[in-house]
N, C-alpha and C. Protein backbone atom coordinates (compact mmCIF):
# COMPACT_ATOMS: atom_id res chain seq x y z
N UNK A 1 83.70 -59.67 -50.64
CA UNK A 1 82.70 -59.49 -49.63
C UNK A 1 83.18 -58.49 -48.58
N UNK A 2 84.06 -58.48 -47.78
CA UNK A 2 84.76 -57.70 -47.28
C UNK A 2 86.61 -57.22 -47.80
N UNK A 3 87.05 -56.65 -47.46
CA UNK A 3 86.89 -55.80 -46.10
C UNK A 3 85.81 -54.35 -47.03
N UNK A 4 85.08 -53.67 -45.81
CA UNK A 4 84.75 -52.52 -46.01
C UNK A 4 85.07 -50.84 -45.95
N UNK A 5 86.38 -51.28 -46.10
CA UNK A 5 87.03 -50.00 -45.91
C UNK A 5 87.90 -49.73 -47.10
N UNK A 6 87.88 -48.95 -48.06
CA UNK A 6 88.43 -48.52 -49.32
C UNK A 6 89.86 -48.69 -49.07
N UNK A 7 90.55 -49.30 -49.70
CA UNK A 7 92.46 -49.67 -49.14
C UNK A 7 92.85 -49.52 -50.68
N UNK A 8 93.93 -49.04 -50.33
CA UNK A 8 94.95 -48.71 -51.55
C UNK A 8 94.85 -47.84 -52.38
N UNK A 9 95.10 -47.99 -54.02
CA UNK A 9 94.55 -47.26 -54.75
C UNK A 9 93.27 -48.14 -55.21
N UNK A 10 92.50 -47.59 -56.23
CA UNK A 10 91.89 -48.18 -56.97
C UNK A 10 91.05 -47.74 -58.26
N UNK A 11 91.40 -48.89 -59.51
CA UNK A 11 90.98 -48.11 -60.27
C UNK A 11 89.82 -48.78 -61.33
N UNK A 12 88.91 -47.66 -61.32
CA UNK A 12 87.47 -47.90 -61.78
C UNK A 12 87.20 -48.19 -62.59
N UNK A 13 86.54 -48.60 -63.89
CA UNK A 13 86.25 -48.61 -65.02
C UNK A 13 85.09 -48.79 -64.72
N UNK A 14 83.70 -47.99 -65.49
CA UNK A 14 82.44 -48.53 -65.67
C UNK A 14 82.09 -49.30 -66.78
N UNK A 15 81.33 -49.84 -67.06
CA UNK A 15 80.68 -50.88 -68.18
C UNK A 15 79.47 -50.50 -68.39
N UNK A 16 79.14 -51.10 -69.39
CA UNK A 16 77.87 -50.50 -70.24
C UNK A 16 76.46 -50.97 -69.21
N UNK A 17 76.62 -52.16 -68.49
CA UNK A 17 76.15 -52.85 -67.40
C UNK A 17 75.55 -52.12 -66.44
N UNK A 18 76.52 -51.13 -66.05
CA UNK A 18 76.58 -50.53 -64.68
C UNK A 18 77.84 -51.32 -63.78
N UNK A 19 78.58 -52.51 -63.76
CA UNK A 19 78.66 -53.12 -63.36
C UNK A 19 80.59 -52.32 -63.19
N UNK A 20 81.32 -52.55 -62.47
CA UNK A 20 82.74 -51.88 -61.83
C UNK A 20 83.57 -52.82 -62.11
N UNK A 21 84.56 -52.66 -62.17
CA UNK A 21 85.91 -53.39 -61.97
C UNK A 21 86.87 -52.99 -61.42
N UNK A 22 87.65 -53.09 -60.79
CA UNK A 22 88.89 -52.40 -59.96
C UNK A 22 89.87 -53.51 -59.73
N UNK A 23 90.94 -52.77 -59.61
CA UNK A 23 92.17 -53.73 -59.17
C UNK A 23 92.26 -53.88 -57.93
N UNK A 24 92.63 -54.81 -57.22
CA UNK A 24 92.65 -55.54 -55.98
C UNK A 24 94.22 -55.43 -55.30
N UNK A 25 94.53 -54.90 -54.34
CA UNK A 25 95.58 -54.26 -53.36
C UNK A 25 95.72 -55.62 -52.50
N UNK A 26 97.20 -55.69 -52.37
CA UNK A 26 97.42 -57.09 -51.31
C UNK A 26 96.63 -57.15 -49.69
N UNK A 27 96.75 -55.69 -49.67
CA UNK A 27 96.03 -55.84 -48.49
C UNK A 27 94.38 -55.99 -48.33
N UNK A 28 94.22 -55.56 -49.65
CA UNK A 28 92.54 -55.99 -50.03
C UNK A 28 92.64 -57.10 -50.33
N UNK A 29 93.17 -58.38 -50.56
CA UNK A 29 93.29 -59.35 -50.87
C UNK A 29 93.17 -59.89 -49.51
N UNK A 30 94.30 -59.60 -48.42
CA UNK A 30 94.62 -59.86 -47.34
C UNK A 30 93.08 -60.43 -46.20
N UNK A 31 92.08 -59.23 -47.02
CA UNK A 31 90.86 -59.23 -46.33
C UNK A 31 89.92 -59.93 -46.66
N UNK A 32 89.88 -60.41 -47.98
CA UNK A 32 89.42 -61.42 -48.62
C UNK A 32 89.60 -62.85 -47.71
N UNK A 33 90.40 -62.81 -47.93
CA UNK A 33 91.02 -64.43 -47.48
C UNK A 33 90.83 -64.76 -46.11
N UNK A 34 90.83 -63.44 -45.38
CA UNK A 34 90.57 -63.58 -43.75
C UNK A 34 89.26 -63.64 -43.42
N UNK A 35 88.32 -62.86 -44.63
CA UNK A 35 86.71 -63.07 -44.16
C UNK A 35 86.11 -64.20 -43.39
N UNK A 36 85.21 -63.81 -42.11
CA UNK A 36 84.51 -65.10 -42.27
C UNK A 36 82.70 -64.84 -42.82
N UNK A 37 81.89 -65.53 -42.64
CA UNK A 37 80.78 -65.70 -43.28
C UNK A 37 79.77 -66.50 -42.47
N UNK A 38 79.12 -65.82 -42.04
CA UNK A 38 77.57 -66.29 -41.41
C UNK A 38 76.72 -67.06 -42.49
N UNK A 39 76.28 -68.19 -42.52
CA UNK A 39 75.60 -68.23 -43.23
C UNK A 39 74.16 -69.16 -42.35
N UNK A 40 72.86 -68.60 -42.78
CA UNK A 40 71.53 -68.80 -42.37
C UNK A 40 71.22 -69.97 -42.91
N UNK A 41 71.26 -71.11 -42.36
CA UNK A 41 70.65 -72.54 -42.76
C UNK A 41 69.47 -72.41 -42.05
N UNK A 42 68.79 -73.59 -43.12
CA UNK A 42 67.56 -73.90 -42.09
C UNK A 42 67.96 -74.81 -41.05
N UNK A 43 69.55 -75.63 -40.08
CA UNK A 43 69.02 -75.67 -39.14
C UNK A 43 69.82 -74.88 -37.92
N UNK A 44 69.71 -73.58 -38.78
CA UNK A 44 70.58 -72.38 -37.48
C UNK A 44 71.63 -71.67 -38.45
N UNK A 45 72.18 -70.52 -37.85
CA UNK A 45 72.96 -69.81 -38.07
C UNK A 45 74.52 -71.07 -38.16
N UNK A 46 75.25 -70.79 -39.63
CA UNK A 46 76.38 -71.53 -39.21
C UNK A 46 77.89 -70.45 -39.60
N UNK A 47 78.79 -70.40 -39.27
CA UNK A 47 80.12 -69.16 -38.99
C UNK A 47 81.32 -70.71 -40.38
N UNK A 48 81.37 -69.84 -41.35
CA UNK A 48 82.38 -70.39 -42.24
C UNK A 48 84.04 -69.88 -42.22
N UNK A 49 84.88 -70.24 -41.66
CA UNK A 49 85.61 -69.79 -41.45
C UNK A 49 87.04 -70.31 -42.15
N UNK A 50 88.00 -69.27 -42.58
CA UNK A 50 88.74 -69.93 -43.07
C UNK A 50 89.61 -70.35 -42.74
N UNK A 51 90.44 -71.76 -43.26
CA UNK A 51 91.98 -72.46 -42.42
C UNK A 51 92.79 -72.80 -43.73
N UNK A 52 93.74 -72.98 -42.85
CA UNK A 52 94.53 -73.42 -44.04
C UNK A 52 94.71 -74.52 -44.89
N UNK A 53 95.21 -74.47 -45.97
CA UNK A 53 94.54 -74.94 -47.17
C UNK A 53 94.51 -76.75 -46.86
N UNK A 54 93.79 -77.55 -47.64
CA UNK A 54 93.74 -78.86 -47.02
C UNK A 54 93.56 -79.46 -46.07
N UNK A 55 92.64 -78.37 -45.42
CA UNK A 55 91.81 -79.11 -44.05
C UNK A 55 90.66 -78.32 -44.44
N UNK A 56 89.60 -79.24 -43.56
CA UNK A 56 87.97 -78.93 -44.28
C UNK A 56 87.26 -79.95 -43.54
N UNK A 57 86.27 -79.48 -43.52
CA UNK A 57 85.15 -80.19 -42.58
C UNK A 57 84.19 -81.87 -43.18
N UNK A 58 82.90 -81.54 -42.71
CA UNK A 58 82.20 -82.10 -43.59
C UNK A 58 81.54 -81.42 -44.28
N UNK A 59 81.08 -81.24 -45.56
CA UNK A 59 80.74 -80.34 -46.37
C UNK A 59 79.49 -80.45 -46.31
N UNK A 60 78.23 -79.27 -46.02
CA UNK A 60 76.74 -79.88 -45.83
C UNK A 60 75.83 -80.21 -47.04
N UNK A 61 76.40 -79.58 -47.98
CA UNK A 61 75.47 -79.64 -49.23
C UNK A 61 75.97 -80.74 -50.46
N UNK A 62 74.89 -80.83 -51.31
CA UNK A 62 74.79 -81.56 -52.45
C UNK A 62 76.41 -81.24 -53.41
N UNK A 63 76.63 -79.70 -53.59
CA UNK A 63 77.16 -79.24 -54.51
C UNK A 63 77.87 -78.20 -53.73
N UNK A 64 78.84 -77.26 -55.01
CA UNK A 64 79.38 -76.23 -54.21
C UNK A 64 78.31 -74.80 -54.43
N UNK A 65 78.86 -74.47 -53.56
CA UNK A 65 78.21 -72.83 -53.08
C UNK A 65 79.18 -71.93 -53.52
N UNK A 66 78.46 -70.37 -54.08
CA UNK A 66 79.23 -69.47 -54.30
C UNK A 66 78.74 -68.47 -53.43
N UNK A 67 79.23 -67.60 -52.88
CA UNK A 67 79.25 -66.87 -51.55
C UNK A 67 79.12 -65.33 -52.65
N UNK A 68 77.92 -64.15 -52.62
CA UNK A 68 78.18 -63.41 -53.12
C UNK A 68 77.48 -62.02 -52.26
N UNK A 69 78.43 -60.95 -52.65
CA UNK A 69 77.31 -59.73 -51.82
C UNK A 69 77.19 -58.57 -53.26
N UNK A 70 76.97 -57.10 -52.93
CA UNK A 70 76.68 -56.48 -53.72
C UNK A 70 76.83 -55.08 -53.42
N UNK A 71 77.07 -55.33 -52.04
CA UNK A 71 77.72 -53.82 -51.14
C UNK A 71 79.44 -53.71 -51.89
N UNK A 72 78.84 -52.20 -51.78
CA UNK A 72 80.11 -51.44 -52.09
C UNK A 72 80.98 -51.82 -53.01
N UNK A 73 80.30 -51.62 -54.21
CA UNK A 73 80.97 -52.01 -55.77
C UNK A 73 82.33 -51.69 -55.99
N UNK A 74 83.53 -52.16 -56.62
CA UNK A 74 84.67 -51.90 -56.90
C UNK A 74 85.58 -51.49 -55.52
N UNK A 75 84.69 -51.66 -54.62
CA UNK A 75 85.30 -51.68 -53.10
C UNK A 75 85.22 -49.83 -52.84
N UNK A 76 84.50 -49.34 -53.39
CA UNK A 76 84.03 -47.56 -52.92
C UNK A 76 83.02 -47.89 -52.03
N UNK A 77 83.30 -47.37 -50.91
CA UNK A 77 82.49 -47.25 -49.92
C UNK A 77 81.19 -46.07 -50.50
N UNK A 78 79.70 -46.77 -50.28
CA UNK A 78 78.72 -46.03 -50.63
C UNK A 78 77.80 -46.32 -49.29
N UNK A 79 76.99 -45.36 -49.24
CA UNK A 79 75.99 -44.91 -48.12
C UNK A 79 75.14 -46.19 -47.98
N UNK A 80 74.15 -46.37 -46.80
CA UNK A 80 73.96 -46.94 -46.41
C UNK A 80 72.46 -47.66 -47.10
N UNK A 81 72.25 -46.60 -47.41
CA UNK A 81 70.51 -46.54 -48.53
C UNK A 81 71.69 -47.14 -49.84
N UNK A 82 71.99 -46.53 -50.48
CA UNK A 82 72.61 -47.17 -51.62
C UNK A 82 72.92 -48.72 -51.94
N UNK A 83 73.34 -49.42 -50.36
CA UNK A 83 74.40 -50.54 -50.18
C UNK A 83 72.71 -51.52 -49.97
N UNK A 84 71.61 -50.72 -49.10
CA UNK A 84 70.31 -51.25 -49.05
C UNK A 84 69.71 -51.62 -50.24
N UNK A 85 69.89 -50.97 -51.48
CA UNK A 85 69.10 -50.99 -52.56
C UNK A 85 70.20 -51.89 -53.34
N UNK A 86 71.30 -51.85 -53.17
CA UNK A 86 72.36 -52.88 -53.71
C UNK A 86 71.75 -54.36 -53.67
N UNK A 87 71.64 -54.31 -52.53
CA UNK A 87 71.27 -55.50 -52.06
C UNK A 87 69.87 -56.53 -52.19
N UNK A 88 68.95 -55.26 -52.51
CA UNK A 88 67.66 -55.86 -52.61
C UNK A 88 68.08 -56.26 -54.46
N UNK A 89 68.61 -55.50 -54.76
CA UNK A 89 68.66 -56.01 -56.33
C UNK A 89 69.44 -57.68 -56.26
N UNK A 90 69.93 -57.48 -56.10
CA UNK A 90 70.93 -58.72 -55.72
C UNK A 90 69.98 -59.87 -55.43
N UNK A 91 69.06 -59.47 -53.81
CA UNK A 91 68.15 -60.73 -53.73
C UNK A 91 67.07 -61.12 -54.89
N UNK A 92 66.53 -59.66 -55.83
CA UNK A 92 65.65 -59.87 -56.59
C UNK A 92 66.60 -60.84 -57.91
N UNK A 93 67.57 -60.49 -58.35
CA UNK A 93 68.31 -61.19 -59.82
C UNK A 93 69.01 -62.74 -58.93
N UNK A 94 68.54 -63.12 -57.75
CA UNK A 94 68.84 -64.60 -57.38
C UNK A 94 67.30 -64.94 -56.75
N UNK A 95 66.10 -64.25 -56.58
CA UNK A 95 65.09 -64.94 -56.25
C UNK A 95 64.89 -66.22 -56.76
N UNK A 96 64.89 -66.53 -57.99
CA UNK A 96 64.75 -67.85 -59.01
C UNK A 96 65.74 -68.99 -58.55
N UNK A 97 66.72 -68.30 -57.52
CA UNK A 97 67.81 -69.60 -57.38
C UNK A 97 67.32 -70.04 -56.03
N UNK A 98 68.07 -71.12 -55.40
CA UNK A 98 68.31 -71.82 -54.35
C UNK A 98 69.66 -71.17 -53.28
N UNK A 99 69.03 -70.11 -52.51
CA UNK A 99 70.11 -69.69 -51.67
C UNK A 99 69.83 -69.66 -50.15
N UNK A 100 70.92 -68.94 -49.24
CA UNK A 100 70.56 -68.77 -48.17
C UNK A 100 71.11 -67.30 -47.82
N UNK A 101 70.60 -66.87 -46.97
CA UNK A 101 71.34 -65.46 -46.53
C UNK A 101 72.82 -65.67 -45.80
N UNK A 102 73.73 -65.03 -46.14
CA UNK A 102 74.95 -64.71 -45.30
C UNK A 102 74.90 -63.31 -45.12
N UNK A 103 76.21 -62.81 -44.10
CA UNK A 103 76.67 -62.47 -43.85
C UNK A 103 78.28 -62.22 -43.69
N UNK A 104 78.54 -61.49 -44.81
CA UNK A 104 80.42 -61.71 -44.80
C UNK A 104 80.85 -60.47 -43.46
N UNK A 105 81.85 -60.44 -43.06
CA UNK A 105 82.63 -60.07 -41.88
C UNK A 105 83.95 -60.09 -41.87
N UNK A 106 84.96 -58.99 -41.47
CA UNK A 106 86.08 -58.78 -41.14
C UNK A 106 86.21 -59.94 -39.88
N UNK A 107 86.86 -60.68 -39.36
CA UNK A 107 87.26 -61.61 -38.29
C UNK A 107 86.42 -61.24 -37.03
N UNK A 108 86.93 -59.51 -37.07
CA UNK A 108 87.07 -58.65 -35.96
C UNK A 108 85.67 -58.37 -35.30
N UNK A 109 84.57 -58.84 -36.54
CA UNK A 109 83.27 -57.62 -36.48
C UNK A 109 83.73 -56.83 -36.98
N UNK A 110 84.90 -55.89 -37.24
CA UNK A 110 84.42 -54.61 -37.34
C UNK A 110 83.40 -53.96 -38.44
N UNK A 111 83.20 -55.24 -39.62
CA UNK A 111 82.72 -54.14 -40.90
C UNK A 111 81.84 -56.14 -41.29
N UNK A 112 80.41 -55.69 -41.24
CA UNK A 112 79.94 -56.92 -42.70
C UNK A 112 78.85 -56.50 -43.27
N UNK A 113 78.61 -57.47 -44.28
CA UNK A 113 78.22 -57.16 -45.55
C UNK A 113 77.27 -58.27 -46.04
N UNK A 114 75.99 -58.10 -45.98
CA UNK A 114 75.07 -58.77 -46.27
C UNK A 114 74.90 -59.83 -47.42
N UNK A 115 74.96 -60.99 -48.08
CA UNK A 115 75.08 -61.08 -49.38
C UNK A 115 73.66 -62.51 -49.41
N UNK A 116 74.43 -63.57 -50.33
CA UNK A 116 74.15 -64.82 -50.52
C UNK A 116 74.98 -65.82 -51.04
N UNK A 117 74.23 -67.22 -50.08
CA UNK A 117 74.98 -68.44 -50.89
C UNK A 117 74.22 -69.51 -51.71
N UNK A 118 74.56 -68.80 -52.77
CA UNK A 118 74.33 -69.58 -53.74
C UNK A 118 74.01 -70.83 -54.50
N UNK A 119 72.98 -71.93 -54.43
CA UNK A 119 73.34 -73.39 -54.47
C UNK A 119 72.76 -73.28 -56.25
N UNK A 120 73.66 -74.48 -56.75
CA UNK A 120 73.12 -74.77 -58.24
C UNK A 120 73.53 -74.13 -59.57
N UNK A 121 74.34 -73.13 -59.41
CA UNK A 121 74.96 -72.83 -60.64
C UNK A 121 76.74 -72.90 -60.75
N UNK A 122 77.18 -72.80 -61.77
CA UNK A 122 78.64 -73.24 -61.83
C UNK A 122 79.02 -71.65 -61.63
N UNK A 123 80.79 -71.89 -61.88
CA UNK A 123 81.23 -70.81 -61.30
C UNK A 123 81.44 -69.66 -62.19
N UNK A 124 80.88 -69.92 -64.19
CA UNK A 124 80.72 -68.85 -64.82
C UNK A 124 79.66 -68.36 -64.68
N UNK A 125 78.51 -68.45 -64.21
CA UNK A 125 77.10 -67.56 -63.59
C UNK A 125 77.05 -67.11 -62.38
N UNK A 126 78.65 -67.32 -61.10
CA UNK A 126 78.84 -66.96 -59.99
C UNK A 126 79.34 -65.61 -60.42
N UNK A 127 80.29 -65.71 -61.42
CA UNK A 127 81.25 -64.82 -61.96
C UNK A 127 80.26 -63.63 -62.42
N UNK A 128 79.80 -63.87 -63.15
CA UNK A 128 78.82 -63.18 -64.20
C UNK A 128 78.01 -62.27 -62.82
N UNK A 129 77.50 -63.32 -61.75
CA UNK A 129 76.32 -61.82 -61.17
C UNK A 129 77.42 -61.18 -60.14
N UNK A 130 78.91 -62.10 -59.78
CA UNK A 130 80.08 -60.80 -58.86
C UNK A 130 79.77 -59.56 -59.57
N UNK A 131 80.53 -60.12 -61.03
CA UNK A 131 80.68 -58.52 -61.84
C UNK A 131 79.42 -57.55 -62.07
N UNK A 132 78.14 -58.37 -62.15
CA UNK A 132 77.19 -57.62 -62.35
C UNK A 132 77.15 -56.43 -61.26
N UNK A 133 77.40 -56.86 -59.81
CA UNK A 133 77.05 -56.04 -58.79
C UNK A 133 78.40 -55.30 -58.64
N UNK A 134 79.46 -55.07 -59.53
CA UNK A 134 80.82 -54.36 -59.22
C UNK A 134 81.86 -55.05 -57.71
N UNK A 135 81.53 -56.58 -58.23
CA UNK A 135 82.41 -56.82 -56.65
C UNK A 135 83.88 -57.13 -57.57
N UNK A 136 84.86 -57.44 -56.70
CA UNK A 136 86.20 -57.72 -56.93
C UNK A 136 86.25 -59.02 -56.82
N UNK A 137 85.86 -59.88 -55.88
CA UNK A 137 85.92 -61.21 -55.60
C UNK A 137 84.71 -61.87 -54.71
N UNK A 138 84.69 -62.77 -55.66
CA UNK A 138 83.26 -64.00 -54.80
C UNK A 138 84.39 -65.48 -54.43
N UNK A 139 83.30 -66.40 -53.43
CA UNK A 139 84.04 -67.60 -52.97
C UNK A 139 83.21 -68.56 -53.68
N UNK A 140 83.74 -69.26 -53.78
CA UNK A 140 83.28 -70.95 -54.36
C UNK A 140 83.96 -71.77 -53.20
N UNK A 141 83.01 -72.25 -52.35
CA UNK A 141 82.88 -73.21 -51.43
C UNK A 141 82.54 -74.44 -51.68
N UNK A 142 83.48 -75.42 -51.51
CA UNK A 142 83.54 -76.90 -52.10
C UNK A 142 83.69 -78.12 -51.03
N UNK A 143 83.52 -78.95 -51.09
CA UNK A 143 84.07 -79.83 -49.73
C UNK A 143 85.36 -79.66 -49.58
N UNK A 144 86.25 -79.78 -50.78
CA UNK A 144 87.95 -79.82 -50.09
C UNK A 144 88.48 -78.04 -49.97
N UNK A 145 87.68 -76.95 -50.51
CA UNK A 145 88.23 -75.63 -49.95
C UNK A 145 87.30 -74.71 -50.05
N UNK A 146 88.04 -73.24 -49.74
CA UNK A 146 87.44 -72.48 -50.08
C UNK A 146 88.11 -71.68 -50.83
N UNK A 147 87.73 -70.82 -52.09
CA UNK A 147 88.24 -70.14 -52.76
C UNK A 147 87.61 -68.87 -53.07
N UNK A 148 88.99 -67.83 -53.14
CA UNK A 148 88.42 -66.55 -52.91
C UNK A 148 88.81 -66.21 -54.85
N UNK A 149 87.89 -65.84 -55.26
CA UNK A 149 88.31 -65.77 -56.71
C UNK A 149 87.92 -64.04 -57.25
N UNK A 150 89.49 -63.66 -57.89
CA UNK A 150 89.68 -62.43 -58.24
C UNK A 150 88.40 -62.07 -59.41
N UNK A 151 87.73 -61.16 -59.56
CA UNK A 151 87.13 -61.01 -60.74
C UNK A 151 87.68 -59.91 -61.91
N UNK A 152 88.73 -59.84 -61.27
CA UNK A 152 89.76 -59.12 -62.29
C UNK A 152 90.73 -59.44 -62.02
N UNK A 153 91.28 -60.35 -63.48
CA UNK A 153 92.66 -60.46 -63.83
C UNK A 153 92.57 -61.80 -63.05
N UNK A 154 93.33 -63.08 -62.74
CA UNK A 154 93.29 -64.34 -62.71
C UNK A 154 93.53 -64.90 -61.23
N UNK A 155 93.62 -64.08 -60.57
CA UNK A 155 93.90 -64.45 -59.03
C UNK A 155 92.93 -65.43 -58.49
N UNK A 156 93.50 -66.33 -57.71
CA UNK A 156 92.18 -67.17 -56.98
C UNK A 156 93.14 -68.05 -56.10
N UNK A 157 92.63 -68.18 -54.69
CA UNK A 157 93.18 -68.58 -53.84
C UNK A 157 92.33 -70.16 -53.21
N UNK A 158 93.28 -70.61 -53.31
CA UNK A 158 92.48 -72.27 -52.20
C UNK A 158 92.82 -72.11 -50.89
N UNK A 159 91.74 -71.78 -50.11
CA UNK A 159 92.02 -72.28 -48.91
C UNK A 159 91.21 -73.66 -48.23
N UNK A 160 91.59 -73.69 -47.01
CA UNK A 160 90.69 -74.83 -46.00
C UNK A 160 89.71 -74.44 -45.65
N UNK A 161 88.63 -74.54 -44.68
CA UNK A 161 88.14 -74.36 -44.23
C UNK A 161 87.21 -75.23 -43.10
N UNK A 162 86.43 -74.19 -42.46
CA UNK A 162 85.89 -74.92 -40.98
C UNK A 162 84.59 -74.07 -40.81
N UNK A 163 83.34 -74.93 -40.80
CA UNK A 163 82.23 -74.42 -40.14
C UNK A 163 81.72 -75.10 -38.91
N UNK A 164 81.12 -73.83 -38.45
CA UNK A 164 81.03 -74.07 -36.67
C UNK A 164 79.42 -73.77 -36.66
N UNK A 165 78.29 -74.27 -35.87
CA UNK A 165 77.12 -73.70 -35.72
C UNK A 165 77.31 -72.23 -34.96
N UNK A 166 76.36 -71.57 -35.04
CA UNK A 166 76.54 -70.65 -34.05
C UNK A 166 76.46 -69.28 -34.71
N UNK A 167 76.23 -68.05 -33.91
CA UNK A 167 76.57 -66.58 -34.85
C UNK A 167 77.56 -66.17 -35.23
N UNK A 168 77.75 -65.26 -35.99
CA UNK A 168 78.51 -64.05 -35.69
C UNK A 168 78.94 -62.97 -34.66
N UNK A 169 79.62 -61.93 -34.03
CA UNK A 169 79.41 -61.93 -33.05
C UNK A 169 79.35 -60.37 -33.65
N UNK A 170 77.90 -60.30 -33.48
CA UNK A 170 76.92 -58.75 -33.90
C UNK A 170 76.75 -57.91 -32.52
């Protein structure tokens, strides 16, 4: 989901899909894990934030959530119309599901990234629409963590986490 700023090297492969893959830089990792995430409930804006691993809130939903966006495939920064039309595809190939709007974010503000959270499918159809849209990593949000999961090559991290009502700070 974030960060939005192209770090390291990285390297591309296209698919017959359209869909990217790239390798993931520690410090792109780094940004992963630090994201936080707006997400639009119906009762208010709530800020998902991450802690360390084995602490966690109360969890609001039935099931887990997968956290996904569609900006800036393989982590190449693309224009702003591009990242727009990214995105509407994205809402159109999850209209049929049960989601809510987020917002992923660097800590800082400095950089976010529009996406969705996901309710009702497991984490090989989370997987399946990351790669569709060329992301590197989606979260699977559970009551006991949060996890930032590599979509290339086997990486996946547990963390804690903590949601707070309230915005982002836009």
């Amino acid at each position: 989901m974030v960060p939005c700023r192209a770090t390291g090297r990285v390297r591309v492969t296209d698919h017959p899909d359209h869909a990217y893959s790239a390798t993931v830089t520690d410090e792109t990792w780094t940004g992963f894990t630090q994201a936080v995430v707006q997400i639009s409930m119906p009762s208010g804006p709530h800020v998902l934030r991450p802690d360390v691993p084995g602490r966690s809130g109360r969890f609001p939903f039935a099931a887990p959530v997968h956290i996904i966006t569609a900006y800036n495939p393989a982590g190449h920064l693309v224009d702003a119309d591009s990242n727009r039309e990214r995105a509407v595809e994205l809402d159109v190939a999850v209209a049929h599901l049960t989601t809510f709007p987020t917002i992923g974010s660097a800590p800082d503000g400095s950089c976010a990234e529009p996406g969705h959270a996901i309710f009702d499918i497991d984490l090989a159809t989370a997987v399946e629409i990351g790669r569709r849209f060329g992301q590197r990593a989606i979260y699977a949000w559970t009551p006991d963590s949060l996890d930032v999961i590599a979509l290339t090559g086997a990486t996946r991290e547990s963390l804690g986490w903590q949601l707070d009502p309230g915005a982002l700070h836009t």
